[in-house]
Protein backbone atom coordinates (compact mmCIF):
# COMPACT_ATOMS: atom_id res chain seq x y z
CA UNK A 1 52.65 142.33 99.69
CA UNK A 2 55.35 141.08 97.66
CA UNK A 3 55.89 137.09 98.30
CA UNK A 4 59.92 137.61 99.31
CA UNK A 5 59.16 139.68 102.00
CA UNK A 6 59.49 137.67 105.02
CA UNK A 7 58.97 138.90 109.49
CA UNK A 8 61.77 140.43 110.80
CA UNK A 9 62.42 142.24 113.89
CA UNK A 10 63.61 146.30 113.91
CA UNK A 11 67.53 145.24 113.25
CA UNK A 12 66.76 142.62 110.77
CA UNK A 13 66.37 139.27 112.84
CA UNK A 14 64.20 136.64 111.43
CA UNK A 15 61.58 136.01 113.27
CA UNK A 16 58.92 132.94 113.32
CA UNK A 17 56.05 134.51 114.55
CA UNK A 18 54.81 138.23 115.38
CA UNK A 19 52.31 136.84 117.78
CA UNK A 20 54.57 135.29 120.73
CA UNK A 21 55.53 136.48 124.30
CA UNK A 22 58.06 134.48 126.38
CA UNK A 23 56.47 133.46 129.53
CA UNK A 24 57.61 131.54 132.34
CA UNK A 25 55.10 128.60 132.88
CA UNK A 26 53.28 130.30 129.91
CA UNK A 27 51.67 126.98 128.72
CA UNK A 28 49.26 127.35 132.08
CA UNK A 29 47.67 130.15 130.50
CA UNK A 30 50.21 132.54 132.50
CA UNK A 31 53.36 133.17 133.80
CA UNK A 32 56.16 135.49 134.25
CA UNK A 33 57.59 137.69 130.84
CA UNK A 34 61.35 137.51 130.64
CA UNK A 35 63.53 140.26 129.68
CA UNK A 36 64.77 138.46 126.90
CA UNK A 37 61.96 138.57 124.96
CA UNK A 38 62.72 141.56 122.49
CA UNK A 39 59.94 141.48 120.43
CA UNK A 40 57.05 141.66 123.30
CA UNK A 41 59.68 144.43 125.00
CA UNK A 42 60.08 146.81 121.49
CA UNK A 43 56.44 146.18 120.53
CA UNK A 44 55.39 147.69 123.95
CA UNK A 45 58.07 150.41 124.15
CA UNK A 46 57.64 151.33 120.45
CA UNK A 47 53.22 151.54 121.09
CA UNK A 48 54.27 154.29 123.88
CA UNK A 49 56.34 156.57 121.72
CA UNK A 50 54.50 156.11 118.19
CA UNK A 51 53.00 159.63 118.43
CA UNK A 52 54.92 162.57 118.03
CA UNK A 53 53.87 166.38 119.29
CA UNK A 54 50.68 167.16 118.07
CA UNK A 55 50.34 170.53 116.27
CA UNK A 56 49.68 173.36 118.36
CA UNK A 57 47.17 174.56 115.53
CA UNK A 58 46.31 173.41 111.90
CA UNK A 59 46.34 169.51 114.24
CA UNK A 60 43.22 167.66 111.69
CA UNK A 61 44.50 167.95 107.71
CA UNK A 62 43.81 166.72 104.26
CA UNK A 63 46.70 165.50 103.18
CA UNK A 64 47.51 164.55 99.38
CA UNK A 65 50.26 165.31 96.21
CA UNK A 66 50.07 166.82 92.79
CA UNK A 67 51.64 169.07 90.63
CA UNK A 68 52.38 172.88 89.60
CA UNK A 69 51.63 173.74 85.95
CA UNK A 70 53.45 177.27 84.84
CA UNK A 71 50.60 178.87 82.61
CA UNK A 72 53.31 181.74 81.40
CA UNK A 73 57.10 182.59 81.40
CA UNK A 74 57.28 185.02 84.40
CA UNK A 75 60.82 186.07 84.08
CA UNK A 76 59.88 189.56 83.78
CA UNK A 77 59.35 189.84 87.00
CA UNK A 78 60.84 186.85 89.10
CA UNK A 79 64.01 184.01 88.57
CA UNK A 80 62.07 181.91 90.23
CA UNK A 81 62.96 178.78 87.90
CA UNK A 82 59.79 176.83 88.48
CA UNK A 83 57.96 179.59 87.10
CA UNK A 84 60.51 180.37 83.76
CA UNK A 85 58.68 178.06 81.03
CA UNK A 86 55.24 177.51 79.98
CA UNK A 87 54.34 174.41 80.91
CA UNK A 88 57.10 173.08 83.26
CA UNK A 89 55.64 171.05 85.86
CA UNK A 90 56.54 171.16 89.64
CA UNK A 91 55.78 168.53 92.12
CA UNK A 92 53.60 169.31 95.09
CA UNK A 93 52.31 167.98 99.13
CA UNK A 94 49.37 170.11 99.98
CA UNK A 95 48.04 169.92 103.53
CA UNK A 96 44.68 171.70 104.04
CA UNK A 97 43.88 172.31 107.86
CA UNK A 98 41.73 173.76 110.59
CA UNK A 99 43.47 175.84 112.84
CA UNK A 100 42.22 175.87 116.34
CA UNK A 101 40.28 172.34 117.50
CA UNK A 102 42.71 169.38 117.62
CA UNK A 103 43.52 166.34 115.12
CA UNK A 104 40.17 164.34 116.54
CA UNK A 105 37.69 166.91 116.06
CA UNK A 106 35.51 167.54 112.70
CA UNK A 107 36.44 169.19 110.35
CA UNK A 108 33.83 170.78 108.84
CA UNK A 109 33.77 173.05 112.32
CA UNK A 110 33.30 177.00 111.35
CA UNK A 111 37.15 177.76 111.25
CA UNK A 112 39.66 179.27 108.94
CA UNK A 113 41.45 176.44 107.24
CA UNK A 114 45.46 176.60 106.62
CA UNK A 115 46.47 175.91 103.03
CA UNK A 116 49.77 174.62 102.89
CA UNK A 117 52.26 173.81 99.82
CA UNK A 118 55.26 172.32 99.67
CA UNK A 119 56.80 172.70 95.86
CA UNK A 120 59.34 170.60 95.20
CA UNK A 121 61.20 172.85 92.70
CA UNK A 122 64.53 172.55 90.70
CA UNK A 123 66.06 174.98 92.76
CA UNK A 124 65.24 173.72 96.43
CA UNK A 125 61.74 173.79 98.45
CA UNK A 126 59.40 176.23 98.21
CA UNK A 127 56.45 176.58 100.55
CA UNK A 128 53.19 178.09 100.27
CA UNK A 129 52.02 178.36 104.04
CA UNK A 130 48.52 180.60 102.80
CA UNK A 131 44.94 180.73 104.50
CA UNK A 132 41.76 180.14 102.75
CA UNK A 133 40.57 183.63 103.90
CA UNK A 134 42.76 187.04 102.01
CA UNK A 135 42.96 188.35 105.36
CA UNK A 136 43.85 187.12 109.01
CA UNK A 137 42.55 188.15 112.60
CA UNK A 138 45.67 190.50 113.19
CA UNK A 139 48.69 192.49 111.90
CA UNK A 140 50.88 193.02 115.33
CA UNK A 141 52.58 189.46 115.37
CA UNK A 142 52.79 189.86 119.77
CA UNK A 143 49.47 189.17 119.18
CA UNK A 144 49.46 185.65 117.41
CA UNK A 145 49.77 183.31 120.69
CA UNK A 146 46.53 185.29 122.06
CA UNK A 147 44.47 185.03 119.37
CA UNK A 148 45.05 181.32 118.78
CA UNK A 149 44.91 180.93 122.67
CA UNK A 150 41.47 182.51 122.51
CA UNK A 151 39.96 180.61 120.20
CA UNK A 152 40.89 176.98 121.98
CA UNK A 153 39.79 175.24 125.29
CA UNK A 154 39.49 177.44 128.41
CA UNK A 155 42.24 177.02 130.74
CA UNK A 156 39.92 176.00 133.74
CA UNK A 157 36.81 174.27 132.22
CA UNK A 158 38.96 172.84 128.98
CA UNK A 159 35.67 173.65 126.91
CA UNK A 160 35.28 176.00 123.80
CA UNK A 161 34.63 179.32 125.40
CA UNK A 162 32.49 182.51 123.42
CA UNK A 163 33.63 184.72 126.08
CA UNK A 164 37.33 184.20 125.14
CA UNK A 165 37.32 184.33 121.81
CA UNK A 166 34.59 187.66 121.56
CA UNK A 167 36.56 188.93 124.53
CA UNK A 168 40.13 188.73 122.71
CA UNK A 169 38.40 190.59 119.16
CA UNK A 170 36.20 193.32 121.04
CA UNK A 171 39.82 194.45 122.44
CA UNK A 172 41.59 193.73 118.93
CA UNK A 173 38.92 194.99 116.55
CA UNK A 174 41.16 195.03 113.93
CA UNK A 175 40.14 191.41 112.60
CA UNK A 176 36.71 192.67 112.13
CA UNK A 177 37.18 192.18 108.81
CA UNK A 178 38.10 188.38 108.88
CA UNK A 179 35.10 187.91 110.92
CA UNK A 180 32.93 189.13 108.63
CA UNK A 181 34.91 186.23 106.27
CA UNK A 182 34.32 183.91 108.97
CA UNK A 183 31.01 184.00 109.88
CA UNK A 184 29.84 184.52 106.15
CA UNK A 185 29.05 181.25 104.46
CA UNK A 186 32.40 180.73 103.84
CA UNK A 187 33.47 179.75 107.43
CA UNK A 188 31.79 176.30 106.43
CA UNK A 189 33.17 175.35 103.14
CA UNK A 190 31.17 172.23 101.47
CA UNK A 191 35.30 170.22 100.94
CA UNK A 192 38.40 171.42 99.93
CA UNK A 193 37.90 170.76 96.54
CA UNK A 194 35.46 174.01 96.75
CA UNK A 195 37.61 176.67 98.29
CA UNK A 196 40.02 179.13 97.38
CA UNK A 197 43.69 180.13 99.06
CA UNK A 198 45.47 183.22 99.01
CA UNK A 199 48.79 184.65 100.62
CA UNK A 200 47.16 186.87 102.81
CA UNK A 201 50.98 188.14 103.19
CA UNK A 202 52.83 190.38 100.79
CA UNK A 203 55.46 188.39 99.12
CA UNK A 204 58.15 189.83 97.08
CA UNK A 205 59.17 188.24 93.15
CA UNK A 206 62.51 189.11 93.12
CA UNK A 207 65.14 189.18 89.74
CA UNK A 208 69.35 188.94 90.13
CA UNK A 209 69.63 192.54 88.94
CA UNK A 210 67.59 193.34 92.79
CA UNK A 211 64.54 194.64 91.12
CA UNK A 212 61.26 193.02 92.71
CA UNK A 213 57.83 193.25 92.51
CA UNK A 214 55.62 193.05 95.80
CA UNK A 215 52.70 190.06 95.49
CA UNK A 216 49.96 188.57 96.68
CA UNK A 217 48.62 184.79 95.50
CA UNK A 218 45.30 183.73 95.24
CA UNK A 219 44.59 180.46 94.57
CA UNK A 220 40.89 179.95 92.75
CA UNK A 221 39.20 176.68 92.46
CA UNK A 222 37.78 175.66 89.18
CA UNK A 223 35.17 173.34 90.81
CA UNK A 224 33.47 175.96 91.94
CA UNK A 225 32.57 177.57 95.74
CA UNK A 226 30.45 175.83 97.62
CA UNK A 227 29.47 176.10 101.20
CA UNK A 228 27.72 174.24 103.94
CA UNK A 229 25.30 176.09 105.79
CA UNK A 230 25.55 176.47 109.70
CA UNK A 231 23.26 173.34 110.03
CA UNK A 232 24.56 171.37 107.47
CA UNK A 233 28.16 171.35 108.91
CA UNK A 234 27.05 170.74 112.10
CA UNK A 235 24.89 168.01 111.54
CA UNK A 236 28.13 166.50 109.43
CA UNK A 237 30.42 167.11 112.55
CA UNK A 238 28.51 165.16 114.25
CA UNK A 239 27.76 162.39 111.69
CA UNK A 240 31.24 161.84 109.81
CA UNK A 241 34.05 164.29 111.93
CA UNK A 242 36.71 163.46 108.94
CA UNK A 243 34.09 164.10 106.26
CA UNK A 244 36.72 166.52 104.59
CA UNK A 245 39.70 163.93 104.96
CA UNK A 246 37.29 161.35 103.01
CA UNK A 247 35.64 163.40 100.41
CA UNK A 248 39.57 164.43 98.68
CA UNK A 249 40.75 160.79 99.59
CA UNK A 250 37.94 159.03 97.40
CA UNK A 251 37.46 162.23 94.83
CA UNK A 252 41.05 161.62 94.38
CA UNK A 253 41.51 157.88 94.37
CA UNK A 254 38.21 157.60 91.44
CA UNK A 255 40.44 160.12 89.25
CA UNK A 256 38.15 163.18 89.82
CA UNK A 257 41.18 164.97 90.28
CA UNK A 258 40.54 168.77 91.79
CA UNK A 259 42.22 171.50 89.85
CA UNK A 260 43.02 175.36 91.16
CA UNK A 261 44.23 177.99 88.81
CA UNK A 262 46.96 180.59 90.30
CA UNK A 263 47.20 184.60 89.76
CA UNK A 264 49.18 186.76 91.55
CA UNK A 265 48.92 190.80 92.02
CA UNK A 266 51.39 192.40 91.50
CA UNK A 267 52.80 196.24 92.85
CA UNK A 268 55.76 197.99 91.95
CA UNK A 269 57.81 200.05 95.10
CA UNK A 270 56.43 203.46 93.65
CA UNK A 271 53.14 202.10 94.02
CA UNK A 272 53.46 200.68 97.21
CA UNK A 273 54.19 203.71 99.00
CA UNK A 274 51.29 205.79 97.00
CA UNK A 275 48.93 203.14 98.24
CA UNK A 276 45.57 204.02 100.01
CA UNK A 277 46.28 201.02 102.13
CA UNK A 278 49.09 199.80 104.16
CA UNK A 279 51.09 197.11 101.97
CA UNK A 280 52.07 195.23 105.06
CA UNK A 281 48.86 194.83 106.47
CA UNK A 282 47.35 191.19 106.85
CA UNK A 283 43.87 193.15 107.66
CA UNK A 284 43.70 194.65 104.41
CA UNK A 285 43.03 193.38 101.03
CA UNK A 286 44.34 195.20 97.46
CA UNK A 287 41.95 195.93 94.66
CA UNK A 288 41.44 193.85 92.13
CA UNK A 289 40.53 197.28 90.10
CA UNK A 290 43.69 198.34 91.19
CA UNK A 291 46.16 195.24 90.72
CA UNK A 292 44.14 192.56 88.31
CA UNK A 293 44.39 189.26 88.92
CA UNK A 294 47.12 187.59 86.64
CA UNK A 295 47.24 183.83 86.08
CA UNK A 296 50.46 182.16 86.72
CA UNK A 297 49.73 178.56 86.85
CA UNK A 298 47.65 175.47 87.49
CA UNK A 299 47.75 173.34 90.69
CA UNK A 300 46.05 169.90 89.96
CA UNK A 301 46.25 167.48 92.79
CA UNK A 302 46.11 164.01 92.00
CA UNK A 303 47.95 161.56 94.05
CA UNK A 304 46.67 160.25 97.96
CA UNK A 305 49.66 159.54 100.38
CA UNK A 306 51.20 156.04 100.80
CA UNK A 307 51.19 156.43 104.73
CA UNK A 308 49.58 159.42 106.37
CA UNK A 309 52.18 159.59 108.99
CA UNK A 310 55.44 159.55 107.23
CA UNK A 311 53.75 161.83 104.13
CA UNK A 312 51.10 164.22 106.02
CA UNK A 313 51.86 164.31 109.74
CA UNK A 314 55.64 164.30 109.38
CA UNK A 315 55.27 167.34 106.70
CA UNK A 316 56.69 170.29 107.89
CA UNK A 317 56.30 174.04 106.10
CA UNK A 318 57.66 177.39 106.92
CA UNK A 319 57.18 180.32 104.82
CA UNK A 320 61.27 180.88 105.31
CA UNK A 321 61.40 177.99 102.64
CA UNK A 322 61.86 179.77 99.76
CA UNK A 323 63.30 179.75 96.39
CA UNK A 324 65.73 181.98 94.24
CA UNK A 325 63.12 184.68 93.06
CA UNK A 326 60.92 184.57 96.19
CA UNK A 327 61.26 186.45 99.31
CA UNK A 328 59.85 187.99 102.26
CA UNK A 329 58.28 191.25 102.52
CA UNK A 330 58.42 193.75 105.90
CA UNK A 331 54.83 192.27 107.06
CA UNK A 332 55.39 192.27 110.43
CA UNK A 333 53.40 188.88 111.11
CA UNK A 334 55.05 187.43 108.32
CA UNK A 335 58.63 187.96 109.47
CA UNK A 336 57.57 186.20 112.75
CA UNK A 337 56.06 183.73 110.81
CA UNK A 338 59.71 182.98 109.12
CA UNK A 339 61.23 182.13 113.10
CA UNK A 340 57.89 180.37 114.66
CA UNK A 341 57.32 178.28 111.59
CA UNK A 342 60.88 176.21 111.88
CA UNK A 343 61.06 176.46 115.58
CA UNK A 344 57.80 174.59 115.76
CA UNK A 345 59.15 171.74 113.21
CA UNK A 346 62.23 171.45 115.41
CA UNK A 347 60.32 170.87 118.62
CA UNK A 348 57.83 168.97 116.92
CA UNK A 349 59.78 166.10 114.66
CA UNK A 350 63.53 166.94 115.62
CA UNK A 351 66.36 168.78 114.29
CA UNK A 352 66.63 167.36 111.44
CA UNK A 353 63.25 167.57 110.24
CA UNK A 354 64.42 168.73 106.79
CA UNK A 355 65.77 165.17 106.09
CA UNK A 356 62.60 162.93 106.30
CA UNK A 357 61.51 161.81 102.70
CA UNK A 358 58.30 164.07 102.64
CA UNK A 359 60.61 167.10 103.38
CA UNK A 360 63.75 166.44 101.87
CA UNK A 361 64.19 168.73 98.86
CA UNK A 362 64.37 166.85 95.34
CA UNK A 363 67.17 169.44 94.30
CA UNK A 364 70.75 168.63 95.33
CA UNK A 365 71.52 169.88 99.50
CA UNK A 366 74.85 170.57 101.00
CA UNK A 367 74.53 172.29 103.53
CA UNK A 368 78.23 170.90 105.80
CA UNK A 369 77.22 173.68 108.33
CA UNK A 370 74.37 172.15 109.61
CA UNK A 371 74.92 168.57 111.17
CA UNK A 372 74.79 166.35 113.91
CA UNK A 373 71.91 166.41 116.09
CA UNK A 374 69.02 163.67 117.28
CA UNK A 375 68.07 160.96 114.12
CA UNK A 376 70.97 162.28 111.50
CA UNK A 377 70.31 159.34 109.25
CA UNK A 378 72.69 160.12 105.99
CA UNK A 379 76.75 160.47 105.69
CA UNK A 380 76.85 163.72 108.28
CA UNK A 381 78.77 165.29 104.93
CA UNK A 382 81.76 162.83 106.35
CA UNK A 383 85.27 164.88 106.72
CA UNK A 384 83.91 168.11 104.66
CA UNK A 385 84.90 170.81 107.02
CA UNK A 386 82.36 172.03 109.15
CA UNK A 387 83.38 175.82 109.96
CA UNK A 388 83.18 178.66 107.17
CA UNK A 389 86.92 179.66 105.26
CA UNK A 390 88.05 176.65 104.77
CA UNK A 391 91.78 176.41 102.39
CA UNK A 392 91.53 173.05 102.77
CA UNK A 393 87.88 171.90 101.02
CA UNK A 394 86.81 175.90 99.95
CA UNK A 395 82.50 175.56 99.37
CA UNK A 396 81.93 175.73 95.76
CA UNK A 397 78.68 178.42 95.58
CA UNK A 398 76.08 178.42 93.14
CA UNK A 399 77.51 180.95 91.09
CA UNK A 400 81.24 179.17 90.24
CA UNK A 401 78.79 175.98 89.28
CA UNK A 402 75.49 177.80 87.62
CA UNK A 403 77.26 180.97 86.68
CA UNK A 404 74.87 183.21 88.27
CA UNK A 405 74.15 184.29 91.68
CA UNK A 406 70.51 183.40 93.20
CA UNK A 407 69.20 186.02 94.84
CA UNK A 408 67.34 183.85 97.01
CA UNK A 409 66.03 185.50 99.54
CA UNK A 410 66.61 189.18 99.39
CA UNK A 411 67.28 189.34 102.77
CA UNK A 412 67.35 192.89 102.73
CA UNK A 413 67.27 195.99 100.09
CA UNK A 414 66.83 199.86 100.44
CA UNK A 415 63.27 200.08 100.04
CA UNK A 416 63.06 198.04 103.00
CA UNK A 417 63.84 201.26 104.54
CA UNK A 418 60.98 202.94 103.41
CA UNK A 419 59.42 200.61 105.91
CA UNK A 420 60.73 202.60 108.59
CA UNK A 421 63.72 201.94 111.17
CA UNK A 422 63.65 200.02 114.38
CA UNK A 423 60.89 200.81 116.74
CA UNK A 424 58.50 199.61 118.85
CA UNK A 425 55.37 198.75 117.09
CA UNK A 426 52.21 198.73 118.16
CA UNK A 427 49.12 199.69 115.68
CA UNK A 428 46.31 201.42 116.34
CA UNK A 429 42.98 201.16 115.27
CA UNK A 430 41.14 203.84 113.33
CA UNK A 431 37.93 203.88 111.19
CA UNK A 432 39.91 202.81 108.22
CA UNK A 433 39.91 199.52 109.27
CA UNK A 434 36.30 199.08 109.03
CA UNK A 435 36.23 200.40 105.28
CA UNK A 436 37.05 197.06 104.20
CA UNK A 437 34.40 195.60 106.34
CA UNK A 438 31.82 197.68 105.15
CA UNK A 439 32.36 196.98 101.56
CA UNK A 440 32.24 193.07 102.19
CA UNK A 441 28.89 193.56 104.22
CA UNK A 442 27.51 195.33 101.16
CA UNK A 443 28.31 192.46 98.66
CA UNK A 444 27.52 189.67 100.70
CA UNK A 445 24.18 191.73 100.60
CA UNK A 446 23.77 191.02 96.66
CA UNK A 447 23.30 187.40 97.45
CA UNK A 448 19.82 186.80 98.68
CA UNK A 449 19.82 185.53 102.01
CA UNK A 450 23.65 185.82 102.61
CA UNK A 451 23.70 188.75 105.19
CA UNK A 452 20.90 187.17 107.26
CA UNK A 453 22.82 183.85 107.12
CA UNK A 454 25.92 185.54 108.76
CA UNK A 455 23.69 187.16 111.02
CA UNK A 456 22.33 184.00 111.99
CA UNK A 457 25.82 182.57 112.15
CA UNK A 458 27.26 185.62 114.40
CA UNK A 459 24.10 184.78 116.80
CA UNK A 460 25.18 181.04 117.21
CA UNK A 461 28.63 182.46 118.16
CA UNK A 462 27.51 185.57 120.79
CA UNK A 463 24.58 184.13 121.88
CA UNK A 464 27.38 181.80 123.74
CA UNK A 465 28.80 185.15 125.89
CA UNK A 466 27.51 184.94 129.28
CA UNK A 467 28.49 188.46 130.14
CA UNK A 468 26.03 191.21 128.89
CA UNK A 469 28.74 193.46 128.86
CA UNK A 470 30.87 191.67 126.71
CA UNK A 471 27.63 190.85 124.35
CA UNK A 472 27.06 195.11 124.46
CA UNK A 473 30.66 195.23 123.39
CA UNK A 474 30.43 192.80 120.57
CA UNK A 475 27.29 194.85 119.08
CA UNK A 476 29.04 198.09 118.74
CA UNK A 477 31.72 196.48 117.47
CA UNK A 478 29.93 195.51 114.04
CA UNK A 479 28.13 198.78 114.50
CA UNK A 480 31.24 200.22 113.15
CA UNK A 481 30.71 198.24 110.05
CA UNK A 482 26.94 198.61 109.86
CA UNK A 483 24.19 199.92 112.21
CA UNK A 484 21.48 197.43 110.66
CA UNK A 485 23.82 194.54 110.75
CA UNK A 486 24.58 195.46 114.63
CA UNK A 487 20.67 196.14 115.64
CA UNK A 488 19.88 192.67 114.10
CA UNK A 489 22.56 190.92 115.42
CA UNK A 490 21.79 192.23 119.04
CA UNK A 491 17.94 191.59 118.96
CA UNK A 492 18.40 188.36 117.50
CA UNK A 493 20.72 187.16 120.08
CA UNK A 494 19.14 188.32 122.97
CA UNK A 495 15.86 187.14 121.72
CA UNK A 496 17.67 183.92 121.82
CA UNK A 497 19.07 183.90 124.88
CA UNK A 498 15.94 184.81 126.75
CA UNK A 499 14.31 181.77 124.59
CA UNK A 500 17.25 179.31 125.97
């Protein structure tokens, strides 16, 4: 601490000691506390209020900073301006989660782990709000309470519960597929350092003349995948709960700094609607046959937080954040995504959230139209008019600065209509959805012991369903992706039951 920092309290007062409390006869060894006594009274009203809403899901994170490297000029296909040089350099917060237990439990639990970015680019904030799995549970986004509702605490016992959570996917078998991802040995990665990310979403790359490009991300480690096995993270869990949290905090802090490299696939319109598989699927992975992998850049992360709280916990990411040459696609889970995302940073730090340091966007922000409100802690935009049409202060746009118009966010172009009009939704599931599936279950099988391990894995899940009907249900279930996998899964679970 530097030597001309001196006690003070919250307003600025001098103080003489931070270890006092006014009490009446307090030389006795007790006494009365007076009202007067502001520092004992903020200390003690300040202890109550220090923690803010916990996250509904993604609560226990790895937390640190680094940078974006563009590895190519991408202008051919986006004006994204963080990606429009070789080598231009981005800053970056990445927060690396679990998704359903809360901030106290461990984190090398068998979970899908959020992977979210926060790139501070030249032309506002862009986040990254990706999975470390290419596909998710479910595609209809009524669904997304339930299924994260089903995988927490019962609502009577307020324990984990296998009934819930096989009860919620026997009845929405379309997440078979992210099951299989689950329960394979990459449900329990080794750190975060040793997984991948990916969009999971269809994104659009967008250019000013309102050609586009649909995408998906991937995100691909360079240290290598490694997993723990079911007993290994367990025994972990119990051992060192924050083992991930520590393992990126001292890789980073002895300069082994992790590096990923980033590709993108990439479909034109025409070849969205040929597709085999439904575009806006989260269920459903493309082909790397199909659309190859191409490198875009190089994430390297190599700076740990100052103060977890003001740079981790008080992060906030939405995939609405986006940048000219970015935008949303029709994914249906996505575009609820774009509301629930915001709403939840809102509830959770304020309306303001955007202005803490660890959000705040490094580009310039005036934004008059959106002031006021609980902990505005800059100039409110003073007199500038606060209604649209002003003749009085008229809002300069990017285009009478920059000379071009950003087309931002592409709210909305005719192809979108190939999408379909307004309806109301609900998919159905048909033995498509296990083709996918099936495919993973066969090359999971060209790594010795791997389809036994999920097996095994699936077993320490089911064997948890007290209901033999729901355990019946959960059998045919992967039956539809394999009659082996389900006759193995089923003896070897009830064989463990009866043992128990």
């Amino acid at each position: 601490m530097s030597t001309d920092k001196y006690y003070t309290l919250a307003e600025g007062c001098p103080f003489a000691s931070n270890r006092t409390a006014l009490l009446i006869n307090g030389k006795r060894g007790g006494g009365l506390g007076l009202l007067q006594d502001t520092q004992l009274i903020e200390t003690l009203a300040h202890f109550s209020r220090e923690r803010i809403p916990e996250r509904v899901v993604h609560a226990k994170a790895v937390g640190c900073y680094g940078e974006f490297e563009a590895t190519r000029d991408c202008s051919d296909f986006t004006s994204a301006s963080f990606l429009n040089k070789v080598g231009k350099k981005t800053p970056v917060l990445q927060r690396v989660s679990t998704v359903g237990p809360e901030s106290g439990s461990a984190d090398t639990s068998r979970d899908v782990h959020g992977w979210a970015m926060k790139l501070y680019t030249d032309e506002g904030n862009l986040d990254w709000v990706f999975n470390n799995t290419p596909v998710f549970f479910i595609r209809d986004p009524i669904k997304f309470p339930s299924m994260n509702r089903s995988h927490k605490r019962h609502p009577r016992s307020h324990l984990p519960d296998a009934n819930m959570f096989w009860d919620f996917h026997v009845g929405n078998p379309e997440g078979i597929h992210q099951l299989m991802v689950l329960f394979s040995d990459r449900g329990t990665p080794k750190s975060i350092r040793y997984m991948n990310a990916y969009s999971g979403h269809t994104y659009r790359f967008t250019k000013p003349d309102g050609s586009f490009k649909y995408a998906k991300i991937h995100i691909k480690t360079q240290q290598g995948i490694h997993n723990f096995s079911r007993k290994e993270a367990t025994k972990i869990a119990g051992e060192n709960p924050d083992y991930m949290i520590e393992d990126m905090f001292e890789a980073i802090e002895r300069g082994d700094f992790p590096v990923w490299n980033v590709y993108v696939q990439l479909m034109s319109p025409e070849e969205a609607e040929k597709y085999k598989w439904n575009i806006f699927d989260m269920t459903k992975v493309w082909s790397h046959k199909d659309f190859p992998l191409q490198q875009i850049g190089r994430l390297t992360m190599n700076r740990n937080p100052e103060n977890y709280f003001a740079d981790i916990e008080q992060a906030a990411f939405s995939p609405s954040t986006m940048v000219p040459g970015f935008a949303p696609s029709a994914d249906p889970v996505l575009q609820a995504r774009l509301f629930a995302y915001p709403d939840a940073a809102r509830y959770r730090l304020g309306v303001n959230y955007q202005q803490l340091p660890t959000n705040a966007a490094k580009a310039q922000v005036y934004c008059p139209f959106q002031r006021d409100g609980k902990m505005r802690f800059d100039g409110n935009y003073g007199g500038d008019p606060n209604y649209v049409g002003s003749s009085l202060q008229p809002t300069k746009f990017y285009q009478d600065v920059k000379g071009k118009t950003p087309q931002a966010l592409g709210l909305h172009d005719e192809h979108e209509m190939w999408a379909g009009e307004v309806s109301a939704y609900t998919s159905e599931i048909t033995d498509a959805d296990f083709v996918q599936p099936t495919a993973l279950w066969e090359v999971i099988g060209r790594e010795p012991g791997h389809q036994d391990r999920l097996i095994e894995n699936l077993v320490g899940s089911v064997s948890g369903v007290k209901y033999p009907e729901l355990r019946k249900a959960v059998y045919d279930l992967f039956s539809r992706v394999n009659k082996d996998l389900s006759l193995k899964l089923e003896e070897r679970t009830e064989a463990s039951i009866k043992a128990a």
